[in-house]
Protein backbone atom coordinates (compact mmCIF):
# COMPACT_ATOMS: atom_id res chain seq x y z
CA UNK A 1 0.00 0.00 0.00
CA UNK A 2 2.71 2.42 1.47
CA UNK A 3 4.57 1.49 -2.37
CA UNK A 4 1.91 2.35 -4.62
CA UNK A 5 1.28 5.84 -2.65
CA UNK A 6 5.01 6.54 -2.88
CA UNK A 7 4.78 5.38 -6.39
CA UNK A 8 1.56 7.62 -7.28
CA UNK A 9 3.20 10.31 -5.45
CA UNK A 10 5.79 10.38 -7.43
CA UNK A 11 4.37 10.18 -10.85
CA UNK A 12 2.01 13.14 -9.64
CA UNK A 13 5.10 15.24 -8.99
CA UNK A 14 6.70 14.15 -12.34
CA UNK A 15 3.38 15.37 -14.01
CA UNK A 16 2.81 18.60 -12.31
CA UNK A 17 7.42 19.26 -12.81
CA UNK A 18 6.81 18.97 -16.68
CA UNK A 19 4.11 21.03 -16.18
CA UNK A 20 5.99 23.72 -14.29
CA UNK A 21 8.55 23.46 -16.86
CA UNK A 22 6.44 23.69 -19.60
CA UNK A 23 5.27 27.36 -18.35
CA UNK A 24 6.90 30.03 -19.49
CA UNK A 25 6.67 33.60 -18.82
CA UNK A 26 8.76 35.67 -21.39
CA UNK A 27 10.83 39.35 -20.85
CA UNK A 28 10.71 41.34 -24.15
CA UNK A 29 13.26 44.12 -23.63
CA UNK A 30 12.96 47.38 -25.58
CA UNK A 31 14.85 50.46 -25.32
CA UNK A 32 11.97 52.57 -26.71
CA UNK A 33 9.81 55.08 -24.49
CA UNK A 34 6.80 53.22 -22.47
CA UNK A 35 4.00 55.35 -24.43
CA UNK A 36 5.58 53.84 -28.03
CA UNK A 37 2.48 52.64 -30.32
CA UNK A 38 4.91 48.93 -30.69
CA UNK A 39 3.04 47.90 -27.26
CA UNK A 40 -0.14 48.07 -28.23
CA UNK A 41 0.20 47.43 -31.98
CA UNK A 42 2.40 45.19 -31.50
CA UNK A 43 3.64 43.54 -28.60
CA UNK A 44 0.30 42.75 -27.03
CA UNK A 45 -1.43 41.36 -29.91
CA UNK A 46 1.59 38.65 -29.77
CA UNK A 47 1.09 38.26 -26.18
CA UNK A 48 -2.17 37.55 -26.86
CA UNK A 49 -1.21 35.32 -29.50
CA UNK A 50 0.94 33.19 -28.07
CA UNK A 51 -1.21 32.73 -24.55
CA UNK A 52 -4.08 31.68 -26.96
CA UNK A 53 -1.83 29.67 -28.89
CA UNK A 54 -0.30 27.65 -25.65
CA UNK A 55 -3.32 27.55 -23.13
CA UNK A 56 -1.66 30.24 -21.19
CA UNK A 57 1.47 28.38 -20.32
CA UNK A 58 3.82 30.97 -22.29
CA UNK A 59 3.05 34.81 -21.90
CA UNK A 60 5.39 37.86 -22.63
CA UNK A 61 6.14 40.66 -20.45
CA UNK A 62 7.43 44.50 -21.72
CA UNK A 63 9.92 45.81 -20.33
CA UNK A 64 9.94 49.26 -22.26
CA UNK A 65 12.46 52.32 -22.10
CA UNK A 66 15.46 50.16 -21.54
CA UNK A 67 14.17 48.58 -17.72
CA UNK A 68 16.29 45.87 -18.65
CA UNK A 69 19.43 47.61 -19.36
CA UNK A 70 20.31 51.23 -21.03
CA UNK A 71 22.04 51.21 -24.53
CA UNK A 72 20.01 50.11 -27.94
CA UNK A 73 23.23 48.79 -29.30
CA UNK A 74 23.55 46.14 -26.47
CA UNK A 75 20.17 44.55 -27.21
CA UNK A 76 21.70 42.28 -29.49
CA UNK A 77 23.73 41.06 -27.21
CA UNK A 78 21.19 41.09 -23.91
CA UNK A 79 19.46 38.10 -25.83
CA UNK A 80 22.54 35.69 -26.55
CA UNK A 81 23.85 36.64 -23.10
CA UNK A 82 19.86 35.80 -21.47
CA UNK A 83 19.53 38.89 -20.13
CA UNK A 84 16.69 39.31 -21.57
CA UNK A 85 14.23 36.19 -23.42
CA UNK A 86 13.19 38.32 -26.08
CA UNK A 87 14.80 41.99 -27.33
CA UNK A 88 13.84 44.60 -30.10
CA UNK A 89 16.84 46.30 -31.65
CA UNK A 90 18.11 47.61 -35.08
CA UNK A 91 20.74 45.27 -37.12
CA UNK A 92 22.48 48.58 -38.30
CA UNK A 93 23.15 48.34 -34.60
CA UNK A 94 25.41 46.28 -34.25
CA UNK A 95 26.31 45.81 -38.39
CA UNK A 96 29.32 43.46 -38.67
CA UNK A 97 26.63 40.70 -37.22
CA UNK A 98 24.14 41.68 -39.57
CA UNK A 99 25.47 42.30 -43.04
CA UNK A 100 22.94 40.75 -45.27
CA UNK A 101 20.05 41.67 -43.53
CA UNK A 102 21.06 45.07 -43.74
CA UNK A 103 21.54 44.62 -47.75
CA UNK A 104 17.62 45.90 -47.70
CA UNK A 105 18.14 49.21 -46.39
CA UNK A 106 19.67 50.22 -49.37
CA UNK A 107 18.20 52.42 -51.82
CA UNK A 108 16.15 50.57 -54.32
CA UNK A 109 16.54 46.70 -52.73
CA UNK A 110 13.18 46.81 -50.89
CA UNK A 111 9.81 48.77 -51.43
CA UNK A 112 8.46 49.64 -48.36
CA UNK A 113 5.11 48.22 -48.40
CA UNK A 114 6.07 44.71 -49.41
CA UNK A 115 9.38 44.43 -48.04
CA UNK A 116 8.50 42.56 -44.85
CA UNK A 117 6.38 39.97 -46.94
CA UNK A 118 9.21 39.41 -49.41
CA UNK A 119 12.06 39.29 -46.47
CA UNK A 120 9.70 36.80 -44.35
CA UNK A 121 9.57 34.50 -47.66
CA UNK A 122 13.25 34.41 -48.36
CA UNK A 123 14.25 34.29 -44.24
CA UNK A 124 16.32 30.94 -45.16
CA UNK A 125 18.70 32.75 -46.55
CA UNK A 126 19.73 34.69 -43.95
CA UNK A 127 20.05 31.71 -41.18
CA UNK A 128 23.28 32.11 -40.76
CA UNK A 129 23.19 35.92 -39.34
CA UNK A 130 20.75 34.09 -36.78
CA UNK A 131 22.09 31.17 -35.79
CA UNK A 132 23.18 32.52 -32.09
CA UNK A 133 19.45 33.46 -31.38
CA UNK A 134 15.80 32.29 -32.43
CA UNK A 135 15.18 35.09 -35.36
CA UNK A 136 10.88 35.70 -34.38
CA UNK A 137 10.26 38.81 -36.09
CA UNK A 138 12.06 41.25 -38.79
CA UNK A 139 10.24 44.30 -40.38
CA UNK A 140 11.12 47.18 -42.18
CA UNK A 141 10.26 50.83 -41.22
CA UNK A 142 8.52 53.41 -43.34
CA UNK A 143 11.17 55.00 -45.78
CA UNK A 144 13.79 57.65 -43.83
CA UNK A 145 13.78 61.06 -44.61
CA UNK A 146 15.99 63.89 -43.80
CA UNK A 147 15.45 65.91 -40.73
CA UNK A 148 17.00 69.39 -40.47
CA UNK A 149 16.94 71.75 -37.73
CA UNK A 150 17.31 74.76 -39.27
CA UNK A 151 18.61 74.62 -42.69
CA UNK A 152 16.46 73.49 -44.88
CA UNK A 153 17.88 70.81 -47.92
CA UNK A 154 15.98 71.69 -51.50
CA UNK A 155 19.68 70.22 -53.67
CA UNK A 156 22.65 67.69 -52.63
CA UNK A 157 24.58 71.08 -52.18
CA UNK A 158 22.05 71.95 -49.74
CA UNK A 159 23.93 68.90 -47.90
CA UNK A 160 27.40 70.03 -47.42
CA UNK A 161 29.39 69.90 -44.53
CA UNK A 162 26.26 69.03 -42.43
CA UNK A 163 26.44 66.68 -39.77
CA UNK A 164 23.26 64.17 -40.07
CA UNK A 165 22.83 61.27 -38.30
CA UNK A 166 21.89 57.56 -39.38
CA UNK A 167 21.31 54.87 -38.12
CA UNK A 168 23.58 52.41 -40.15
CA UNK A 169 26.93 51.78 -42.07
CA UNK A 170 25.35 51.64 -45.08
CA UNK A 171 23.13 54.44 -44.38
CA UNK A 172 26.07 56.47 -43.90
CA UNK A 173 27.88 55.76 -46.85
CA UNK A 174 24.52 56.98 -48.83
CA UNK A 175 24.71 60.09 -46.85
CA UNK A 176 28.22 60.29 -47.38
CA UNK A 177 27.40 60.26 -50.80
CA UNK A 178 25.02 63.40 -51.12
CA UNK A 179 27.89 65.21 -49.68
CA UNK A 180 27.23 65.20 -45.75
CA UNK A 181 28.87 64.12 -42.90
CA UNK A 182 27.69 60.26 -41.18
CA UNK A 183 26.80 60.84 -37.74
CA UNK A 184 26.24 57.41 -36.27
CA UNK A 185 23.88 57.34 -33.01
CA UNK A 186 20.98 55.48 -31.40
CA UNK A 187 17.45 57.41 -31.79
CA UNK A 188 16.84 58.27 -28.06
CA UNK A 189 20.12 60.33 -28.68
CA UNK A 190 19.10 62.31 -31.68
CA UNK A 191 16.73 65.00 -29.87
CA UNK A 192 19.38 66.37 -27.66
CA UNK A 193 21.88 66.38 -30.42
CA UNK A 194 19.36 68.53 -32.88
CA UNK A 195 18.80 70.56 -29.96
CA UNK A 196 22.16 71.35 -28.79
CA UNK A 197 23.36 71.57 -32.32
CA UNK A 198 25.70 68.58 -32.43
CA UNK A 199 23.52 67.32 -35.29
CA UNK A 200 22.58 69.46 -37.86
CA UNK A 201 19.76 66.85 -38.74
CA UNK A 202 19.27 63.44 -38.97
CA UNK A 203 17.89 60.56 -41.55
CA UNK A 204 14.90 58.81 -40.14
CA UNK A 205 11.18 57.84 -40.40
CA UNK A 206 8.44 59.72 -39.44
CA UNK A 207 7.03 57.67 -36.41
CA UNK A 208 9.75 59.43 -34.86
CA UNK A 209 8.23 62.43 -34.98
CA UNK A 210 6.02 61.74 -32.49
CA UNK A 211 7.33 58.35 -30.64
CA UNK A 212 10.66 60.72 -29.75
CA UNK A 213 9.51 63.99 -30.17
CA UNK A 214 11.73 64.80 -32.99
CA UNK A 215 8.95 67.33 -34.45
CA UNK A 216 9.67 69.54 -32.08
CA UNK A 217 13.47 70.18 -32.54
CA UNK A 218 12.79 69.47 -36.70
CA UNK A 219 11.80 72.69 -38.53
CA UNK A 220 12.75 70.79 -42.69
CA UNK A 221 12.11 67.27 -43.94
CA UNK A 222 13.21 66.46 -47.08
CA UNK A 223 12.02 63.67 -48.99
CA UNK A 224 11.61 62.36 -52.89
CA UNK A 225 14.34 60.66 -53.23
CA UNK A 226 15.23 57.16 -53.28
CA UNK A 227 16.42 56.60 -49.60
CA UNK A 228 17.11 54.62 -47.08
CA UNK A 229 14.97 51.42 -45.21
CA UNK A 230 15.51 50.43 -41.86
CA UNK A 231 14.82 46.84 -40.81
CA UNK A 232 13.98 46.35 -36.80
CA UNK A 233 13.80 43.01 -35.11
CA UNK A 234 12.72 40.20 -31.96
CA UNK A 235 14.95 38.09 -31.66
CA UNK A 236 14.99 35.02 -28.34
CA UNK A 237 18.11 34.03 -26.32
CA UNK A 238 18.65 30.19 -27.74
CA UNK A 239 18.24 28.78 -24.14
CA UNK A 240 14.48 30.30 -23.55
CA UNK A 241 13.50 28.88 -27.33
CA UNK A 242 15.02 25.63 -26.93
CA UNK A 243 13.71 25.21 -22.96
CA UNK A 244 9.94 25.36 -24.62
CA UNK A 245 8.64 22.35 -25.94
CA UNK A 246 8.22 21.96 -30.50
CA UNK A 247 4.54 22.91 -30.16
CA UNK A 248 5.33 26.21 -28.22
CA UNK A 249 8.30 26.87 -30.04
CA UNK A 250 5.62 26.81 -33.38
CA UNK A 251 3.40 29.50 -31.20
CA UNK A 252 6.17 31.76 -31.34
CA UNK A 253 7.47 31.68 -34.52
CA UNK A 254 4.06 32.23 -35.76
CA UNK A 255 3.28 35.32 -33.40
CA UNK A 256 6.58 36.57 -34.32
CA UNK A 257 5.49 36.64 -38.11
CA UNK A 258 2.30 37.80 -37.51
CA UNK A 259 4.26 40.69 -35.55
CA UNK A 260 6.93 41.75 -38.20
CA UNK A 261 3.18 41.88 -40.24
CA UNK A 262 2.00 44.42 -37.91
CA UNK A 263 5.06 45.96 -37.12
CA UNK A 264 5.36 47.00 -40.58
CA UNK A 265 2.04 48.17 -41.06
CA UNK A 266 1.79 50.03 -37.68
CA UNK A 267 5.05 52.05 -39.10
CA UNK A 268 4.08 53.03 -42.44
CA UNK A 269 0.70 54.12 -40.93
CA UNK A 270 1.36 56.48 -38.32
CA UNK A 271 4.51 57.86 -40.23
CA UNK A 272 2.02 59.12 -43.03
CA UNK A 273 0.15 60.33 -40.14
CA UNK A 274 2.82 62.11 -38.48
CA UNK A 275 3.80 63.66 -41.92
CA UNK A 276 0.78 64.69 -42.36
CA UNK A 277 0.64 66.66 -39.47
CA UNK A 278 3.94 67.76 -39.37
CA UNK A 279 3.16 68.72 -42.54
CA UNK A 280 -0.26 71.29 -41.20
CA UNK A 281 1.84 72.75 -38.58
CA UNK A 282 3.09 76.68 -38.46
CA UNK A 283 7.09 76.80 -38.81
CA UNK A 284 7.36 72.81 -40.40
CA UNK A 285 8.00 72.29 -43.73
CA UNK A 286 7.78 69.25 -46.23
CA UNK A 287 10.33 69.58 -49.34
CA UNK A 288 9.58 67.09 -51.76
CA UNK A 289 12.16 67.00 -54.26
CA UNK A 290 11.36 67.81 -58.29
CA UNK A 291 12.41 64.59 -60.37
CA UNK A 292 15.20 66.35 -61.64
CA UNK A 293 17.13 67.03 -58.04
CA UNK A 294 15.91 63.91 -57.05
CA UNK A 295 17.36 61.70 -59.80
CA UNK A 296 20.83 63.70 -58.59
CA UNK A 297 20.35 62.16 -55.31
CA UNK A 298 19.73 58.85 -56.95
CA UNK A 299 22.51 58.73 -58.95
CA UNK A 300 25.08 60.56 -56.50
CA UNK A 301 23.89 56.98 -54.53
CA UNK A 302 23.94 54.58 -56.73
CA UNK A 303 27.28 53.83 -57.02
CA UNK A 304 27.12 52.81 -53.26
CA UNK A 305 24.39 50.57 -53.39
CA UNK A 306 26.51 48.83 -56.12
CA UNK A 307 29.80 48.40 -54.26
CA UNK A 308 28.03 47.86 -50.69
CA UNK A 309 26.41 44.17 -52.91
CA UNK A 310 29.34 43.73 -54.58
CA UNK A 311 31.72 43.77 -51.71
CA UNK A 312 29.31 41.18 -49.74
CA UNK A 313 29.55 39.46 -52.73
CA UNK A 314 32.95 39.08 -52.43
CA UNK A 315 32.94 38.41 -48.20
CA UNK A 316 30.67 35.33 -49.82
CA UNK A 317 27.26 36.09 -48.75
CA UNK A 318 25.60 36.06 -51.82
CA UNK A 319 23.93 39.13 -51.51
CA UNK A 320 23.33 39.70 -55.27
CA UNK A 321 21.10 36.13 -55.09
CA UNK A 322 19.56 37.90 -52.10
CA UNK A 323 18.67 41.40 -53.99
CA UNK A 324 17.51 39.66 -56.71
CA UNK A 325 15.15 37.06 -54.23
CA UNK A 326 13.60 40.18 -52.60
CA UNK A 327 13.29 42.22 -56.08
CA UNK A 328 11.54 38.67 -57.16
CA UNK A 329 14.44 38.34 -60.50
């Protein structure tokens, strides 16, 4: 008798330990302000997603505004370490890691609309760039413009000597290009710097008009050109993925798709709105470029996007098979 309690005991624990172990509640860390649209657009439709999608036994919890550690170039780095289950970042972050991805940010590789679609259906490729974390979720970001504090840019000479910032290698070289000088820095950083006059502008999408207050140290935006496209992703420390079991693991990667989905489409939305009223508002203007002064840009520019493929290309990575993939050649 005394045997078959200690044996029912036992299984009982057994049952309820895979149980426990089973559960998972996941940190998302994101060095973006608390009141960003990403929670609500994003982050808690995959929350709900992925609770729905596992009976409740795997949630997600926000940490927003960098709770779980200041600096948007370390988020890369937060989820191989663990510090975090789950972290948004930029790849032009932290580049040398990232060098294919970042082949859509160039001019002309991506259209902004479809780009997240087309980069979700050719994900194999970029495995590799992946393989120290769980990739869930990669979108691209409403086209980035110029933002200038006081001067406003109508021609590349326009550009000259001005110190803009961006938020990439790549995009530097393309600013580099039209005759300015790269400033490289996270976006929290950028208001103070237009401010203070350390920047003279900056390239960037229009979300972050709003989402970091940019409009009100921006008095020019510039757009008309071909620019660039910034890509933004989740990715999971290897350890969290791995410790939930294949069915759970599915959940996620789903939710994460689904997210880059929304993610895109909650950009590109509330950067036409923020244009828009940017746009309506005494003191702002808009400068849309004629063709002419735009095909100057375009051309001053191409010659990067050419050597940037080429040259990865050469490092091996096949980046012309991946332009052509996401172009659909």
């Amino acid at each position: 008798m005394k045997t078959r309690t200690l044996r029912s005991a036992l299984a009982a624990a057994l049952v309820f330990s895979a149980s426990a172990a089973s559960a998972a509640e996941l940190k998302l860390a994101d060095f973006q302000p608390p009141s960003h649209f990403v929670v609500e657009q994003v982050y808690k439709p995959m929350d709900e997603a992925i609770k729905a999608g596992t009976n409740g036994d795997v949630s997600v919890t926000v940490f927003m505004g960098g709770e779980l550690g200041p600096g948007p170039k370390e988020q890369y780095n937060r989820a191989v370490d663990g510090v975090t289950d789950i972290a948004f970042g930029l790849p032009g972050y932290t580049a040398s890691n990232f060098p294919k991805t970042l082949l859509t940010e160039l001019p002309g590789v991506i259209d902004a609309e479809t780009g997240t679609a087309k980069v979700q259906a050719n994900s194999d490729m970029l495995a590799k760039e992946y393989r120290r974390v769980a990739l869930l979720a990669l979108w691209n970001n409403a086209p980035n413009l110029l933002f200038t504090a006081e001067k406003p840019i109508r021609s590349l000479e326009d550009l000259k000597g001005l110190k803009i910032r961006v938020p990439s290698r790549n995009a530097g070289l393309v600013v580099e290009a039209w005759g300015a000088t790269p400033v490289s820095m996270p976006a929290p950083e950028i208001y103070n710097a237009m401010q203070t006059g350390v920047l003279d502008g900056a390239m960037i999408d229009a979300t972050t008009l709003g989402a970091f207050k940019l409009a009100e140290v921006t008095k020019y935006i510039t757009m008309g050109m071909d620019t660039t496209i910034s890509s933004f992703f989740l990715i999971m420390n290897r350890d969290s993925f791995n410790d939930l079991s294949d069915d759970q693991q599915k959940v996620v990667l789903e939710a994460g798709k689904t997210a880059a989905l929304n993610g895109n489409k909650a950009w590109l939305a509330i950067a036409d709105k923020a244009l828009a009223k940017f746009k309506a508002t005494e003191g702002k203007e808009v400068i849309v470029l004629s063709d002419a002064e735009a095909a100057r840009f375009n051309e001053a520019s191409a010659p990067v996007v050419a050597k940037v493929i080429a040259d990865a290309d050469a490092d091996g990575l096949e980046a012309s098979a991946y332009v052509a993939a996401l172009k659909g050649e």
